[in-house]
PDB file of N, CA and C in Angstrom:
ATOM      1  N   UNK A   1      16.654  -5.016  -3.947  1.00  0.00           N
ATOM      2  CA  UNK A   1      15.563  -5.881  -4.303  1.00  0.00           C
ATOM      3  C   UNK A   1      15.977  -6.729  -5.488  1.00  0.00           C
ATOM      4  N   UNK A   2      15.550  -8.092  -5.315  1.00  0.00           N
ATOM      5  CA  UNK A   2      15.773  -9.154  -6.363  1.00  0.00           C
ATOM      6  C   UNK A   2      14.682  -9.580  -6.956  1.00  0.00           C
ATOM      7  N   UNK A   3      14.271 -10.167  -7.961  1.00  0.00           N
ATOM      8  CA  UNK A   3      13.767 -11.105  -8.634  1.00  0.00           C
ATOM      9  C   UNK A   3      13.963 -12.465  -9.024  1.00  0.00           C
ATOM     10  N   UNK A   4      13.019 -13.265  -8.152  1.00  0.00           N
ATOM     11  CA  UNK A   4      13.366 -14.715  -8.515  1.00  0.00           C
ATOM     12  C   UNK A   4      12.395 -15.705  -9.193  1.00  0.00           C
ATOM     13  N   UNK A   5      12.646 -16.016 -10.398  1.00  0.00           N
ATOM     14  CA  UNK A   5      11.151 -16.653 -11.242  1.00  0.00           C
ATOM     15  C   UNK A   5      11.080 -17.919 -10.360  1.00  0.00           C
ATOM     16  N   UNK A   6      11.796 -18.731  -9.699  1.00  0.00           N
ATOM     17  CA  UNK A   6      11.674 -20.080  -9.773  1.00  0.00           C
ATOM     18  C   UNK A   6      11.612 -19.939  -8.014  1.00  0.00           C
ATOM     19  N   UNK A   7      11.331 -21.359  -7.381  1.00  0.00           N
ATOM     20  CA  UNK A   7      11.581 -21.968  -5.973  1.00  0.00           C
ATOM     21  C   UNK A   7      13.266 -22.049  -5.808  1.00  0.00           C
ATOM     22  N   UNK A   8      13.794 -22.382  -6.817  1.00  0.00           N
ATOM     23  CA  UNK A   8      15.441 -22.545  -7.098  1.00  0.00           C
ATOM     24  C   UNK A   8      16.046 -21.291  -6.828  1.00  0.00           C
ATOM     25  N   UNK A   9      15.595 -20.432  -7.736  1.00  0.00           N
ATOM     26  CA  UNK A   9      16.541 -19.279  -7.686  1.00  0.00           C
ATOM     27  C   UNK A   9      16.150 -18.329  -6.288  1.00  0.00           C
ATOM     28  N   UNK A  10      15.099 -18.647  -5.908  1.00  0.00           N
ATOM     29  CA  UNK A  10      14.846 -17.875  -4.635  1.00  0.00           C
ATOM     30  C   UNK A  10      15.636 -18.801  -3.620  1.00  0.00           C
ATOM     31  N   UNK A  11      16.002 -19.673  -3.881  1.00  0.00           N
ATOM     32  CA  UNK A  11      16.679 -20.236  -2.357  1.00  0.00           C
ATOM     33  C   UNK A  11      18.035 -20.009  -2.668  1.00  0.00           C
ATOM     34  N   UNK A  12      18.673 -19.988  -4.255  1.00  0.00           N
ATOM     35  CA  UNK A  12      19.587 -19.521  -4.362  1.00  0.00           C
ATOM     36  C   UNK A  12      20.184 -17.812  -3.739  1.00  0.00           C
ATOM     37  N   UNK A  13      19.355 -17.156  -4.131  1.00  0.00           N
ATOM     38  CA  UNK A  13      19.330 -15.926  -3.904  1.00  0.00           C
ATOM     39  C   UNK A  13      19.439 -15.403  -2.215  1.00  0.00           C
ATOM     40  N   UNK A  14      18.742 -16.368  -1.692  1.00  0.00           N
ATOM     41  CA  UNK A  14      18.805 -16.385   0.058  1.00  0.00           C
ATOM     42  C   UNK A  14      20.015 -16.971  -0.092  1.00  0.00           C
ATOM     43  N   UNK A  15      20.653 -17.910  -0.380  1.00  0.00           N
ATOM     44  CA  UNK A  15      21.712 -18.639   0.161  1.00  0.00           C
ATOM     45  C   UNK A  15      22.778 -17.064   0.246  1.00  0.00           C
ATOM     46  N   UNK A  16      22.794 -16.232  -0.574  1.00  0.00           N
ATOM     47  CA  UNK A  16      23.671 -15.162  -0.670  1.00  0.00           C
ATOM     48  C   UNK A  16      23.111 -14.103   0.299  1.00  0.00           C
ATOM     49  N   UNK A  17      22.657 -14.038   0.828  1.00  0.00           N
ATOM     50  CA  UNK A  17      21.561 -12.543   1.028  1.00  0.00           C
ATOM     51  C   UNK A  17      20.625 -13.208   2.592  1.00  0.00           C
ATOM     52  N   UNK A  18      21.347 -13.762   3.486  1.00  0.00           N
ATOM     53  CA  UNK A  18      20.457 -14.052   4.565  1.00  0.00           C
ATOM     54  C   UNK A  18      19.605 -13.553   5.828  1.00  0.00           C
ATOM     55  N   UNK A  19      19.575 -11.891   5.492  1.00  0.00           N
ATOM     56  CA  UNK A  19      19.072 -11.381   6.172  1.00  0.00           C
ATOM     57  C   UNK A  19      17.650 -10.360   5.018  1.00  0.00           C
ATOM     58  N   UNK A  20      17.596 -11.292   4.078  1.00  0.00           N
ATOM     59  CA  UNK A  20      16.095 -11.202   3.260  1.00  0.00           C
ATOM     60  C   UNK A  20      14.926 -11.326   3.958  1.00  0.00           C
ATOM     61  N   UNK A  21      13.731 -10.449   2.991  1.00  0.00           N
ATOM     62  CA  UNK A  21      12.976 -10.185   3.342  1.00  0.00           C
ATOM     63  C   UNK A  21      12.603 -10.974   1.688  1.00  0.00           C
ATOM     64  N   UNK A  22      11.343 -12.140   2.028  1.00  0.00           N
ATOM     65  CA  UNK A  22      11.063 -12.590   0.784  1.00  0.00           C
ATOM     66  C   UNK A  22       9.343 -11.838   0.267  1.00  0.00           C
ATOM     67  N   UNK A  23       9.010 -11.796  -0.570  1.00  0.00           N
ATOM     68  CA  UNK A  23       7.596 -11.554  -0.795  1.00  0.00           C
ATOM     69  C   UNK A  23       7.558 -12.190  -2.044  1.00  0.00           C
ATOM     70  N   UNK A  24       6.142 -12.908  -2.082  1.00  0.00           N
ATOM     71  CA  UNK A  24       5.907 -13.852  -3.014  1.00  0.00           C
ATOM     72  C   UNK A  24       4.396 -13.737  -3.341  1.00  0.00           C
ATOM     73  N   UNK A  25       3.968 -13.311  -4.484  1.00  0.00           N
ATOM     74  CA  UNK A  25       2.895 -12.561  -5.533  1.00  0.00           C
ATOM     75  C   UNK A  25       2.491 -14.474  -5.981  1.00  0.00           C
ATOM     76  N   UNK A  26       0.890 -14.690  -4.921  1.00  0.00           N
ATOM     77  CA  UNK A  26       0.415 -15.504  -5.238  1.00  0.00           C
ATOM     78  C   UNK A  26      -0.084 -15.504  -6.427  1.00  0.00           C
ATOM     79  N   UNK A  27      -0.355 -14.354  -7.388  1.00  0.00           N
ATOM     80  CA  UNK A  27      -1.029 -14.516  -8.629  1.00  0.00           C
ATOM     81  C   UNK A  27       0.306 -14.874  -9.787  1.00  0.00           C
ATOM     82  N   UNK A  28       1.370 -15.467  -9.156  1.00  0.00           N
ATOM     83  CA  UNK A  28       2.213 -15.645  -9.691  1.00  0.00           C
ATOM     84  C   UNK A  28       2.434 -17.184 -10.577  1.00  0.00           C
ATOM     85  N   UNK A  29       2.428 -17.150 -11.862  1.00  0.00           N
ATOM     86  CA  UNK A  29       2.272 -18.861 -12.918  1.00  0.00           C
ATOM     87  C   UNK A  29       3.416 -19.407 -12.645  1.00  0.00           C
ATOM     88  N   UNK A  30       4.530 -18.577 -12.256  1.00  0.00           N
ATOM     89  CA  UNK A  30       6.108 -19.528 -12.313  1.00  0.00           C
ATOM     90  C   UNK A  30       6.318 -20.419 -11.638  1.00  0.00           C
ATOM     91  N   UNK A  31       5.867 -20.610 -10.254  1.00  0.00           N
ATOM     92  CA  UNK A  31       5.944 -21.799  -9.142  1.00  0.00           C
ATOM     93  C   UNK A  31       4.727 -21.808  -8.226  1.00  0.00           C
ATOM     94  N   UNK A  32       4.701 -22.423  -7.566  1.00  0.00           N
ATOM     95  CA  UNK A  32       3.088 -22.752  -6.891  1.00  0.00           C
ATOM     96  C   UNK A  32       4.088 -22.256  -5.354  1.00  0.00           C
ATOM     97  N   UNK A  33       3.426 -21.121  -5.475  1.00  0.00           N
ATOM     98  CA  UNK A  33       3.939 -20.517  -4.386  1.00  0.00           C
ATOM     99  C   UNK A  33       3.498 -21.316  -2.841  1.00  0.00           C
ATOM    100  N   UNK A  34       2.587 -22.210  -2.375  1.00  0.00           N
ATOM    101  CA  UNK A  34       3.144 -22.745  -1.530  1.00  0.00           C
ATOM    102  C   UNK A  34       4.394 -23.613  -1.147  1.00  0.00           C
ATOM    103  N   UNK A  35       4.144 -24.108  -2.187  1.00  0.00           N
ATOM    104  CA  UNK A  35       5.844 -25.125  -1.841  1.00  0.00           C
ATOM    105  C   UNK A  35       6.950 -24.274  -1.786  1.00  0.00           C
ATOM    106  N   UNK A  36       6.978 -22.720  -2.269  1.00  0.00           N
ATOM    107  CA  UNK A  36       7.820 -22.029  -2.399  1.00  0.00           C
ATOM    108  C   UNK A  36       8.006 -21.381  -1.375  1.00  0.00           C
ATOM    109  N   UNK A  37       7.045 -20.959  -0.588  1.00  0.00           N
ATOM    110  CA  UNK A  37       7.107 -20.950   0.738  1.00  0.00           C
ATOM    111  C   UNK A  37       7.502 -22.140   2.146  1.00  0.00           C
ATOM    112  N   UNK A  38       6.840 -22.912   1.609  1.00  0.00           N
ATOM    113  CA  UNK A  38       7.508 -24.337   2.346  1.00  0.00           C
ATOM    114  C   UNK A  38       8.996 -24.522   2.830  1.00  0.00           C
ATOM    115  N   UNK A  39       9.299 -24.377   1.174  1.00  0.00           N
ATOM    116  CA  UNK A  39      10.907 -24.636   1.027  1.00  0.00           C
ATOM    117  C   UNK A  39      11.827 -23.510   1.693  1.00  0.00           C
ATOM    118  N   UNK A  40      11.400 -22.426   1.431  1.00  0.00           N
ATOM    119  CA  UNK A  40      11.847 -21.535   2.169  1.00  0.00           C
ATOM    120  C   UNK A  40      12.056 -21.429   3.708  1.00  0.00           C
ATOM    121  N   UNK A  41      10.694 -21.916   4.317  1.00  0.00           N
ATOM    122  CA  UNK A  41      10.680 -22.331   5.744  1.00  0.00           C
ATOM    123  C   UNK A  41      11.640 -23.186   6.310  1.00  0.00           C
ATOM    124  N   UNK A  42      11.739 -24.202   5.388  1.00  0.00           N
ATOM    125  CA  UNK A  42      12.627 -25.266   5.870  1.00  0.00           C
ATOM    126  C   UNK A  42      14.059 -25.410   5.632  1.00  0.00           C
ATOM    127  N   UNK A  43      14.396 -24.017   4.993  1.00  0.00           N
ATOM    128  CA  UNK A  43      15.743 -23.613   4.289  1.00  0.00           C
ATOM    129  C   UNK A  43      16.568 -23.624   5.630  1.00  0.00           C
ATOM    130  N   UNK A  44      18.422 -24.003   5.820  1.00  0.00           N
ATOM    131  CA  UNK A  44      18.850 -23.647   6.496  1.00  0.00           C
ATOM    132  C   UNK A  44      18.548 -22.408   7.034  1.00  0.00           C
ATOM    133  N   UNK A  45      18.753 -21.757   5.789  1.00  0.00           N
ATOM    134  CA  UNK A  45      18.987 -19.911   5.623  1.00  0.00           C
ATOM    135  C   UNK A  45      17.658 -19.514   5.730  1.00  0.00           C
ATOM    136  N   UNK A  46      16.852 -20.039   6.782  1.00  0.00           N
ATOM    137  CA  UNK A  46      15.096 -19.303   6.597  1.00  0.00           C
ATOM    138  C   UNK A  46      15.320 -17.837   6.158  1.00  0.00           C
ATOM    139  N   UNK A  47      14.449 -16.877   5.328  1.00  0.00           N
ATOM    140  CA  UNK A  47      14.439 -15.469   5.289  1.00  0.00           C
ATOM    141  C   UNK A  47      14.044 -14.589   6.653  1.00  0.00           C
ATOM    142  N   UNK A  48      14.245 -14.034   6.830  1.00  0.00           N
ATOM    143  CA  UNK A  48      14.076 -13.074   8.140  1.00  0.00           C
ATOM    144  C   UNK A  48      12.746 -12.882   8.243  1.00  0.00           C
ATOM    145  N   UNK A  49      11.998 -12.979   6.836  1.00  0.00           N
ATOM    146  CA  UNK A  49      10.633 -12.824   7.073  1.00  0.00           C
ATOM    147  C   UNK A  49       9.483 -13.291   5.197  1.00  0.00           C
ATOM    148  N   UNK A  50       8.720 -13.528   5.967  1.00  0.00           N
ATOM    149  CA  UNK A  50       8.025 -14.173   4.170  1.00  0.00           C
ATOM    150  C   UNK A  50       6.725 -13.751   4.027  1.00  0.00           C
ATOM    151  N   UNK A  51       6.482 -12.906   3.391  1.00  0.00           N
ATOM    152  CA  UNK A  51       5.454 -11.930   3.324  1.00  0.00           C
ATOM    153  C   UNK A  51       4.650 -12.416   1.681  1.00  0.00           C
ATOM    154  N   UNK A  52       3.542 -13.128   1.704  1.00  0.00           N
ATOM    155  CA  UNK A  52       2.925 -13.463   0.644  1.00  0.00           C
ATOM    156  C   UNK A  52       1.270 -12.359   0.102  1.00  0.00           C
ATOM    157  N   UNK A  53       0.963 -12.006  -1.339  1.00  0.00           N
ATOM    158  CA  UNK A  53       0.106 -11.232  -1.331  1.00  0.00           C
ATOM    159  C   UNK A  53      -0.260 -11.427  -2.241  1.00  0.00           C
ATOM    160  N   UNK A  54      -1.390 -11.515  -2.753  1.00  0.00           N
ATOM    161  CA  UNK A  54      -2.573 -11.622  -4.392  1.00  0.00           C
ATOM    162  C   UNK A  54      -3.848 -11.215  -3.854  1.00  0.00           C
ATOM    163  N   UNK A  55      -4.207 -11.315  -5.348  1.00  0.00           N
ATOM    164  CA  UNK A  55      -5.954 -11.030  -5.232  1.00  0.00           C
ATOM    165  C   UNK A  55      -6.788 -11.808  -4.093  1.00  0.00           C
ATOM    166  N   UNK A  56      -7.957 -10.463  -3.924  1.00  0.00           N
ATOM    167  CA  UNK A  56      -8.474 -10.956  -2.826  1.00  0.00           C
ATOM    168  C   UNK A  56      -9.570 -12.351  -3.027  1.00  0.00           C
ATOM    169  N   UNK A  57      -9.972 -12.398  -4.160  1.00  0.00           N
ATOM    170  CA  UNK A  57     -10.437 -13.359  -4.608  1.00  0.00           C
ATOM    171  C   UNK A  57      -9.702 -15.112  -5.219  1.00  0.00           C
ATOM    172  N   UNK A  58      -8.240 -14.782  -4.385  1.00  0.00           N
ATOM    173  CA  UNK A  58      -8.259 -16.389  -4.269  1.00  0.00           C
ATOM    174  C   UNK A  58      -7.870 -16.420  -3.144  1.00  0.00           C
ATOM    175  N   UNK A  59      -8.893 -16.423  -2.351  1.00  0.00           N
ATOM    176  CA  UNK A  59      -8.896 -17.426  -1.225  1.00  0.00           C
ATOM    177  C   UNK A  59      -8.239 -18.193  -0.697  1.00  0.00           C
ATOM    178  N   UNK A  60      -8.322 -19.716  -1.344  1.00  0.00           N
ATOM    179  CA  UNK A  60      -7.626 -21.223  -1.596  1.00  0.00           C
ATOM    180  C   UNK A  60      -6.321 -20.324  -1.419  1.00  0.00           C
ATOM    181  N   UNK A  61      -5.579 -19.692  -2.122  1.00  0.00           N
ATOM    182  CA  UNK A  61      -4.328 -19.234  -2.544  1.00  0.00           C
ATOM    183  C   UNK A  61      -3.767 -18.741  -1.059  1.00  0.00           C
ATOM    184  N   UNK A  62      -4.573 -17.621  -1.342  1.00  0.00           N
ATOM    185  CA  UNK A  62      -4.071 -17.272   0.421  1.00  0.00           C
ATOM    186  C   UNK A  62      -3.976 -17.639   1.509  1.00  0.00           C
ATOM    187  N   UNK A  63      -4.990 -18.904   1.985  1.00  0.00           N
ATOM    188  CA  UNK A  63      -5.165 -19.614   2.864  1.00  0.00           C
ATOM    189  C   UNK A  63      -4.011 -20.488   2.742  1.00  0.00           C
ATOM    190  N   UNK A  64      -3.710 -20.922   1.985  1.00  0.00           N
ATOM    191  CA  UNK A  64      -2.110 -22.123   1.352  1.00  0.00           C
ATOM    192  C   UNK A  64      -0.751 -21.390   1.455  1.00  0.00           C
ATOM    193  N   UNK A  65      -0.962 -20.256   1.385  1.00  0.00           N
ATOM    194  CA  UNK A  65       0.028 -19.230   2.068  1.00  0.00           C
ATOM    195  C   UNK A  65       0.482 -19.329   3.293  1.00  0.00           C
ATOM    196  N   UNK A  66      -0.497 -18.915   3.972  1.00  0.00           N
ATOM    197  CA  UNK A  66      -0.298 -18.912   5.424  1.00  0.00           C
ATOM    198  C   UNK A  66      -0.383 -20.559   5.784  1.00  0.00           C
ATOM    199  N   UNK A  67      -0.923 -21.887   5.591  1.00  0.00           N
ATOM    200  CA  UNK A  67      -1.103 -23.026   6.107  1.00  0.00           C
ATOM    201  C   UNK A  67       0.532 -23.142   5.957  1.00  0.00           C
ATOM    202  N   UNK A  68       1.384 -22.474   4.977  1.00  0.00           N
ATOM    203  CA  UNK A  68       2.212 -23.391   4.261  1.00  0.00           C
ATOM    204  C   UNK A  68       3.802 -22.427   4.949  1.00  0.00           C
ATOM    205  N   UNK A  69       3.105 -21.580   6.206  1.00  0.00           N
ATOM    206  CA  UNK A  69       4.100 -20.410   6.987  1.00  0.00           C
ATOM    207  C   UNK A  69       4.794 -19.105   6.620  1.00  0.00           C
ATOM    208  N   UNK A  70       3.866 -18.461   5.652  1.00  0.00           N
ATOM    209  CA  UNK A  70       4.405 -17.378   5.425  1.00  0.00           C
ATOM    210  C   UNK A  70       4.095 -16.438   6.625  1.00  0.00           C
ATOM    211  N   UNK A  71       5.206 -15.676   6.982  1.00  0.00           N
ATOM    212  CA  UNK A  71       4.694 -14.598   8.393  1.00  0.00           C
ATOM    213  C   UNK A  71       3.533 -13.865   7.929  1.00  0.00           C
ATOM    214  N   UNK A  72       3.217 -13.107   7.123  1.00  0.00           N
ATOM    215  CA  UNK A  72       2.256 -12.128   6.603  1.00  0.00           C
ATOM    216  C   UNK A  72       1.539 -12.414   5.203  1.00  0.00           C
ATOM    217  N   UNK A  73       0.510 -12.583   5.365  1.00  0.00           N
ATOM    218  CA  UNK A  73      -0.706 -13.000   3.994  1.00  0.00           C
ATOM    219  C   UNK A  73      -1.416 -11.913   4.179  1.00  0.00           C
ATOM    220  N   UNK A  74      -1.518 -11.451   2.728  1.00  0.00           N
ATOM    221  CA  UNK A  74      -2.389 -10.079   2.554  1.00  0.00           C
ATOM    222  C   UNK A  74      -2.919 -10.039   1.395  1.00  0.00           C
ATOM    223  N   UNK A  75      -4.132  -9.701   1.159  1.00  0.00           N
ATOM    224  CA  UNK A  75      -4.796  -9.138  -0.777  1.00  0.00           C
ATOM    225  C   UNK A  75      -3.846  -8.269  -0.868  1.00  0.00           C
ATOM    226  N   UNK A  76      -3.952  -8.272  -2.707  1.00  0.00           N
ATOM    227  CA  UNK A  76      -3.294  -7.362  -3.163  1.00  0.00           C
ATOM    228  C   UNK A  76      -3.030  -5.792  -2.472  1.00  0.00           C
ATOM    229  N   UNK A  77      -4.787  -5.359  -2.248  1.00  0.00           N
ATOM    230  CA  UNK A  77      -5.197  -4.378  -2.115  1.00  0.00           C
ATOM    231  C   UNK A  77      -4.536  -3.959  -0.612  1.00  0.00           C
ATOM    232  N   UNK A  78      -4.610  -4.647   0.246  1.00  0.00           N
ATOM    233  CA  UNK A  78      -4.131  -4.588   1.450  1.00  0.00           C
ATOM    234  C   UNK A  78      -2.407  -4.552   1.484  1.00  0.00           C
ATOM    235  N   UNK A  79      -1.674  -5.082   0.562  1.00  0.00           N
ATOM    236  CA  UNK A  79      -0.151  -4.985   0.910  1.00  0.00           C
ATOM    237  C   UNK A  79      -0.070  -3.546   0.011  1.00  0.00           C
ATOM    238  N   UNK A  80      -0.566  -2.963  -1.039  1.00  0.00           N
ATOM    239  CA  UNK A  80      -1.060  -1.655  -1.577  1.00  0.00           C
ATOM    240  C   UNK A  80      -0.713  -0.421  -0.815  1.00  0.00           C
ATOM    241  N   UNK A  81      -1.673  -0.695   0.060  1.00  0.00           N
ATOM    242  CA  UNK A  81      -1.942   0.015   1.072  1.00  0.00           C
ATOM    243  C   UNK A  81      -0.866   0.150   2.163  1.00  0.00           C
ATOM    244  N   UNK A  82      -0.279  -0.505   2.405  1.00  0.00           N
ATOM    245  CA  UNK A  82       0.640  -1.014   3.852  1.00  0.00           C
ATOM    246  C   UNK A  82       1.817  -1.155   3.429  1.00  0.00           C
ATOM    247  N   UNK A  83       1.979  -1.184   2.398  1.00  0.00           N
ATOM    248  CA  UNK A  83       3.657  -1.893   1.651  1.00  0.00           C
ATOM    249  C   UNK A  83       4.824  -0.909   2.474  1.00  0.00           C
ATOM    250  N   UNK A  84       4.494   0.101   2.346  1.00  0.00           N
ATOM    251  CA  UNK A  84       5.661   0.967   3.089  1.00  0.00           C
ATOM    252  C   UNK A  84       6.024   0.571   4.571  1.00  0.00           C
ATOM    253  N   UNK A  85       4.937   1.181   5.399  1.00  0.00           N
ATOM    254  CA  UNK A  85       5.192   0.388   6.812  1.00  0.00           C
ATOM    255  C   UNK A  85       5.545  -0.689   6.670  1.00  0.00           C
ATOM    256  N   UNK A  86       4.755  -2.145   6.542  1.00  0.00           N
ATOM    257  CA  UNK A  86       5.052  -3.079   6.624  1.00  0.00           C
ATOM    258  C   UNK A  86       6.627  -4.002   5.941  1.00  0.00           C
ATOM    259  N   UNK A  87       7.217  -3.180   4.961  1.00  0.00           N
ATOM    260  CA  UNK A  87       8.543  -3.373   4.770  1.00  0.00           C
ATOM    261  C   UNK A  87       9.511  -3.033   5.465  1.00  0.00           C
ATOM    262  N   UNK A  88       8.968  -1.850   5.909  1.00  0.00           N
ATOM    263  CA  UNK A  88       9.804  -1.151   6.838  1.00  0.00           C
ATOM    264  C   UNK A  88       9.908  -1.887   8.271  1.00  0.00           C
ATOM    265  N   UNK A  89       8.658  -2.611   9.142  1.00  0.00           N
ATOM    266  CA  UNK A  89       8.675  -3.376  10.297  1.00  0.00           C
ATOM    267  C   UNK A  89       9.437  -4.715   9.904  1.00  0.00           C
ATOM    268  N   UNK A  90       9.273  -5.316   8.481  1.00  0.00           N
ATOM    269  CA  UNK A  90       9.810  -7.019   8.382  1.00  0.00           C
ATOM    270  C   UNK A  90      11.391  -6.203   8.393  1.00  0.00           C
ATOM    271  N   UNK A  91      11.707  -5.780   7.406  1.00  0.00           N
ATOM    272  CA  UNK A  91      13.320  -4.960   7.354  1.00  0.00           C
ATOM    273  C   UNK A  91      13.792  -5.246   8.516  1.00  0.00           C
ATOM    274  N   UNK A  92      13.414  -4.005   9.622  1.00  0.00           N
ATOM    275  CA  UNK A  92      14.136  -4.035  10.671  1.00  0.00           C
ATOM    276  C   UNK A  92      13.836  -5.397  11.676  1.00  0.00           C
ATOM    277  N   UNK A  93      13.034  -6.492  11.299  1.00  0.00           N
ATOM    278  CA  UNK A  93      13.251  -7.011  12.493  1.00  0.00           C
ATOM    279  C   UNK A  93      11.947  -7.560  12.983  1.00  0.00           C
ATOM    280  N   UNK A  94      10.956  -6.624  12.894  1.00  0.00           N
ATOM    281  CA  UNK A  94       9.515  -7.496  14.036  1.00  0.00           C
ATOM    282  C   UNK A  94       8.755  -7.999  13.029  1.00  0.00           C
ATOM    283  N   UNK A  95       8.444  -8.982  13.656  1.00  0.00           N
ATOM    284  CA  UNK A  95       7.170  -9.854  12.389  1.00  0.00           C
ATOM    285  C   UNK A  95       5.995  -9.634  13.431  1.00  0.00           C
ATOM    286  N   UNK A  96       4.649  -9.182  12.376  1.00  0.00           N
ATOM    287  CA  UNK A  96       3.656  -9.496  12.401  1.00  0.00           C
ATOM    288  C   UNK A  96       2.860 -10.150  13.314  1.00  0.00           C
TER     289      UNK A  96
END
């Protein structure tokens, strides 16, 4: 597992690592995680899978998630809950 503050360093980080699994914490100030998802989509190196998750109370956020192609949008509370399985299904292979 990596950490990437920026849209940059996450595409950097895929450029090395192309069979990633990205997840991207909409309650996140460092980049406006749709475009960060965007960019990702449109990356040569798409990630194998792009799994976005925040509070259930932004909405707007989550909805811009998924408009913007992440495979899996979830509340916090819900990837909480599921994080195990659901790493375990993007990992090997099946999306959502």
């Amino acid at each position: 597992m990596e950490t990437a503050l920026s849209a940059d360093a996450a595409i950097a980080k895929l450029e090395s690592n192309r069979e990633s699994v990205v997840l991207v914490d909409l309650a996140s100030s460092n980049a406006d995680p749709a475009e960060l998802i965007a960019k990702l989509n449109a990356h040569s190196h798409r990630p194998k899978a792009i799994l976005a998750f925040g509070p259930h109370v932004h909405e707007a956020k989550l909805a811009a998630a998924s408009d913007a192609g992440s495979d899996v949008v979830l509340s916090r509370g819900q990837f909480d809950a599921q994080m195990d399985a659901l790493l375990e299904k993007l990992v090997l292979g099946e999306r959502e």
